[in-house]
Every structure is written in structure tokens, then in C-alpha cells.
Protein backbone atom coordinates (compact mmCIF):
# COMPACT_ATOMS: atom_id res chain seq x y z
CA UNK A 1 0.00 0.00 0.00
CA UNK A 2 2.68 2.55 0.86
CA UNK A 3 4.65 1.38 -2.59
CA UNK A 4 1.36 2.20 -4.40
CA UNK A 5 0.81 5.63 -2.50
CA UNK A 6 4.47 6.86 -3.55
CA UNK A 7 4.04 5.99 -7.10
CA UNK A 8 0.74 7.47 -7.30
CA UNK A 9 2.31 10.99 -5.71
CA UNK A 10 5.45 10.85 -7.87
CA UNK A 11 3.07 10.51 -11.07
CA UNK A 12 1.34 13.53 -9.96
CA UNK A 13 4.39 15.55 -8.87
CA UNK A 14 5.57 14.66 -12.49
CA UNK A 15 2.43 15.52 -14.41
CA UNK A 16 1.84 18.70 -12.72
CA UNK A 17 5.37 19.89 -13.64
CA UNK A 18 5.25 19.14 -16.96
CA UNK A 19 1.44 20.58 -16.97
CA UNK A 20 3.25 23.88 -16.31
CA UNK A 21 3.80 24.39 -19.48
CA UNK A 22 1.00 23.70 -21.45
CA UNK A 23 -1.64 27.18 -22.18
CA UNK A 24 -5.05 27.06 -23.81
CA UNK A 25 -6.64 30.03 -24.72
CA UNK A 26 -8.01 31.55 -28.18
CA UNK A 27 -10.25 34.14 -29.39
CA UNK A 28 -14.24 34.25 -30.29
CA UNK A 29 -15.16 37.24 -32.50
CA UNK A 30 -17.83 39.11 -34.24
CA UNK A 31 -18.06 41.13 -37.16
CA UNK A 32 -20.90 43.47 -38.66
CA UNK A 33 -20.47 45.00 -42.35
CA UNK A 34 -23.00 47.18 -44.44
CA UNK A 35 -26.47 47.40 -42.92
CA UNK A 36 -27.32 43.52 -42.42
CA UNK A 37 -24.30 41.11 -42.82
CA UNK A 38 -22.75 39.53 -39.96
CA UNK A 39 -19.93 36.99 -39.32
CA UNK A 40 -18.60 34.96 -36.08
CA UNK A 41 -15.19 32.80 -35.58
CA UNK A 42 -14.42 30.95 -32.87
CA UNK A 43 -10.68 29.93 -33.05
CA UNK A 44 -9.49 28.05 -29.41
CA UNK A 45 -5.70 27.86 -29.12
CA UNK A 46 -3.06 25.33 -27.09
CA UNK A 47 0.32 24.87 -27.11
CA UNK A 48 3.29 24.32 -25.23
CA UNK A 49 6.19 26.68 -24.01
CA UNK A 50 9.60 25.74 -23.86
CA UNK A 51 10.87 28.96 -22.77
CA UNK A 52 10.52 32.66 -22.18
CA UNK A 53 10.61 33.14 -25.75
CA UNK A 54 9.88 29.75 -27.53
CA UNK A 55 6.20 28.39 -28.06
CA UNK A 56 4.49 25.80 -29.97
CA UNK A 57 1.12 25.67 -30.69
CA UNK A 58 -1.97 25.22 -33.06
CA UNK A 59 -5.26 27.24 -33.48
CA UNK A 60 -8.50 25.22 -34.77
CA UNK A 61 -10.97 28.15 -36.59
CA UNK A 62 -14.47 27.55 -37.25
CA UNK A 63 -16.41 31.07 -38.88
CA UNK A 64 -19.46 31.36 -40.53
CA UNK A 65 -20.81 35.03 -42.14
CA UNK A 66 -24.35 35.36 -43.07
CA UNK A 67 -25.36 37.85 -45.76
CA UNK A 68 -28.78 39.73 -46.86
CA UNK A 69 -28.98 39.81 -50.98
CA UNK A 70 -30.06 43.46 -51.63
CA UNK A 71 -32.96 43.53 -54.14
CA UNK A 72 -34.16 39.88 -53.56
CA UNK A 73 -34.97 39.87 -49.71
CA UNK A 74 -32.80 37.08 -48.90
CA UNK A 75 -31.31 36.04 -45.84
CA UNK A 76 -29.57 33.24 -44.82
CA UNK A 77 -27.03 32.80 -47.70
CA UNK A 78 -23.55 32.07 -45.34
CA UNK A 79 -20.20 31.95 -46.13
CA UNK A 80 -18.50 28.97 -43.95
CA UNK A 81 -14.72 28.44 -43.25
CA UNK A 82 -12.64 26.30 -41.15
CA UNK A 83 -8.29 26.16 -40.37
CA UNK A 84 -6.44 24.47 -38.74
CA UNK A 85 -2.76 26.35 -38.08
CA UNK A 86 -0.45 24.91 -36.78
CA UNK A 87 2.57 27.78 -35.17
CA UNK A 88 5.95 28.31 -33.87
CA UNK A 89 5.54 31.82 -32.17
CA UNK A 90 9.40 33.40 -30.94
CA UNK A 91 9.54 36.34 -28.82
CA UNK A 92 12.64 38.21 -29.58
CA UNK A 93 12.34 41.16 -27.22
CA UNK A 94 10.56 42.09 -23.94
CA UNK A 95 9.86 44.36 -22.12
CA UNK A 96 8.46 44.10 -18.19
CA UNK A 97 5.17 42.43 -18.96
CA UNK A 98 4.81 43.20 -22.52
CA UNK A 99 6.53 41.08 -25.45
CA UNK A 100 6.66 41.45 -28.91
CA UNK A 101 6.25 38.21 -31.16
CA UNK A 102 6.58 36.67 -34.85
CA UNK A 103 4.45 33.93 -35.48
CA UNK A 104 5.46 31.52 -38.18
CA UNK A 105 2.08 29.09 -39.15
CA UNK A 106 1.27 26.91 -42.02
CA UNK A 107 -2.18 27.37 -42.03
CA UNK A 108 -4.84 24.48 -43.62
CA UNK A 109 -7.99 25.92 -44.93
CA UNK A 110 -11.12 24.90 -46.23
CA UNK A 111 -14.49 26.13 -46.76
CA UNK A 112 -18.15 26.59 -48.75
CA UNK A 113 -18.72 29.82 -50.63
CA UNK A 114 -22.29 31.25 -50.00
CA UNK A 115 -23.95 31.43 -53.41
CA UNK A 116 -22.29 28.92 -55.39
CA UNK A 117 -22.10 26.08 -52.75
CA UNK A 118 -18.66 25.71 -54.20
CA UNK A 119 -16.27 23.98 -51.75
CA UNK A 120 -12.20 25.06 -51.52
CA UNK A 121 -9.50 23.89 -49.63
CA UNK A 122 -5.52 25.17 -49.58
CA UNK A 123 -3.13 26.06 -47.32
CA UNK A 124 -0.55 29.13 -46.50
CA UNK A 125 2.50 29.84 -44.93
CA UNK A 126 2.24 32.72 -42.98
CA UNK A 127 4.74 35.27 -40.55
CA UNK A 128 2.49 37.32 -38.09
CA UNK A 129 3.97 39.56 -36.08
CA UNK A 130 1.88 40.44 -32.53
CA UNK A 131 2.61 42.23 -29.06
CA UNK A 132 1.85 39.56 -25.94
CA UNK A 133 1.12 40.95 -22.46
CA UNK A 134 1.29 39.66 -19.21
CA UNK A 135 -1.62 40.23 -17.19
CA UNK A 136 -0.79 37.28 -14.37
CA UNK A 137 1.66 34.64 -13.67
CA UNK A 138 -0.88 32.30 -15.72
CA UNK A 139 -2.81 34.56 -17.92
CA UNK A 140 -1.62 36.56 -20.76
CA UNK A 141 -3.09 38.89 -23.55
CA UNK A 142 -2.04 38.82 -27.36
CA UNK A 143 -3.16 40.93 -30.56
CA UNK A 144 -2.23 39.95 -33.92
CA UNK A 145 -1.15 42.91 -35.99
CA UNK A 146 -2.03 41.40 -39.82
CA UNK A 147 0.40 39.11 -41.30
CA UNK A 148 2.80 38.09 -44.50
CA UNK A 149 1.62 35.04 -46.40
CA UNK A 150 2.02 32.84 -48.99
CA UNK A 151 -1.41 31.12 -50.15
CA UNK A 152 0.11 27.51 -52.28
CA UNK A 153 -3.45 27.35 -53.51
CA UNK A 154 -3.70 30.51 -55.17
CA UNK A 155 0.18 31.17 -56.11
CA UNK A 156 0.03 34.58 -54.67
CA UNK A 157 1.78 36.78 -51.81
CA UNK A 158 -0.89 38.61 -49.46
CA UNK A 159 0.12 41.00 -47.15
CA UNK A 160 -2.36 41.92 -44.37
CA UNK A 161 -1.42 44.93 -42.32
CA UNK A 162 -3.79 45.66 -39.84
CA UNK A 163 -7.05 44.72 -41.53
CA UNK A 164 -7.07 41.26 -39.50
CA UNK A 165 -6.00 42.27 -36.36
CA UNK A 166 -7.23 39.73 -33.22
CA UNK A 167 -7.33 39.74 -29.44
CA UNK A 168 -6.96 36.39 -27.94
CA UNK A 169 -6.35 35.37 -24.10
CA UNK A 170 -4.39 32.55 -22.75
CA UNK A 171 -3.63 30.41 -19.65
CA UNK A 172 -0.65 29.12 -19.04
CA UNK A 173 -0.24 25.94 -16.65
């Protein structure tokens, strides 16, 4: 019985040091254009953190965007997407409690267009850059300041400054 009772707290010691470094987090967002269209991503995040400065990670994005056809009085017609990222994010420089970051992700994509019912898939590499702050020992705050891509799919560079920029929180084990 005693054997049993030390394993079973050295397991525990050991999994709760290497939970440590393990976060979760993500970002859920809405988005209203023109008078009636709408849109709504949910994108959770985990990953691991060898170091100060050194993360791995993956975001899984689900978002859907309904639209209202002007002149026919439709609604309903969506636009659905889904991507699955996975990220190596370095932090080069800090400051206190604020860093700033450089994500690099190759992003899988997929999707169904709203009028046609056409279905697309493809997949990017893309460098994001971001600022990450501190707010606790465990939780932290990150924006996304647009990105540098390269879509494989479509054969073409896209640069995104600032147009898709993102707040997500995380919690770090």
C-alpha cells in the first residue's frame, strides 16, 4: 500500500510539472459589415512553451458570415470556413510584462462559398507579427497585428497589415 501511495504521488508531482507548461486560450469574435451582414469565428488555441521566448502551438478556426442579398430579400445565404494552423511563435524582445512576437504558421484551410455552394480547400504559410502581455503569472493577452503570407493554392503573396487584427487570451499551466 505505501509502494502504491508513492508511485501514485510521484506521477502527480511529475504531471503537474510538466502541466506547467502547457496554455489554452483563443479568441471568439464578431463582425458586422454594411447594414445587415454579420460573421462569427471561434478559433481556441493550445500549445506548449519551452521557454521565455519559444512556443508551440496550433489554433482550430471555425467562422461562418451570413449575408442579406439586396434587391431579392434574402437572408440566410452564409459563407462557412474552417483552419487548422499549426505555429511556432518566438519572442525576440521584452519588455516588463509586454513582449513582442513573430508567429510563423502553415495554415490548412477549407471552406463553402455562399452562393455557389462551391467547396475550396488550400493552405498558406504565414509570418504574423503580434505584441503579448502579461496580465498574471498564468494569464496573458495577445493581438495579432495582420500578417505576410504565402497562399500555395492561389500562387500569390498577401500582405495583411492591420485589416485582420485579433485579441486572444491565454492560460498558461
Amino acid at each position: 500500500m505505501k509502494k502504491l501511495f508513492t508511485v501514485i504521488v510521484a506521477t502527480l508531482v511529475g504531471f503537474s510539472a510538466f502541466a506547467q507548461n502547457w496554455y489554452i486560450g483563443g479568441e471568439i469574435g464578431f463582425a458586422k459589415a454594411k447594414d445587415l451582414d454579420a460573421g462569427f469565428a471561434f478559433s481556441p488555441d493550445f500549445g506548449y512553451c519551452f521557454s521565455d521566448n519559444l512556443y508551440v502551438g496550433a489554433v482550430l478556426s471555425y467562422a461562418n458570415e451570413t449575408s442579406y442579398l439586396t434587391g431579392t430579400n434574402t437572408f440566410g445565404v452564409g459563407n462557412m470556413s474552417w483552419e487548422v494552423a499549426p505555429y511556432l511563435r518566438y519572442v525576440p524582445f521584452t519588455w516588463g510584462q509586454v513582449g513582442f512576437y513573430v508567429d510563423n504558421c502553415l495554415c490548412f484551410y477549407g471552406g463553402r462559398k455562399a452562393i455557389t455552394k462551391d467547396k475550396y480547400t488550400g493552405f498558406t504559410l504565414d509570418f504574423a507579427p503580434g505584441i503579448m502581455i502579461k496580465l498574471t503569472d498564468h494569464i496573458s493577452m495577445d493581438f495579432c497585428l495582420g500578417f505576410l503570407g504565402y497562399d500555395f493554392s492561389e500562387s500569390q503573396f498577401t500582405l495583411n497589415a492591420g485589416t485582420t487584427s485579433s485579441i486572444g487570451f491565454f492560460y498558461l499551466f
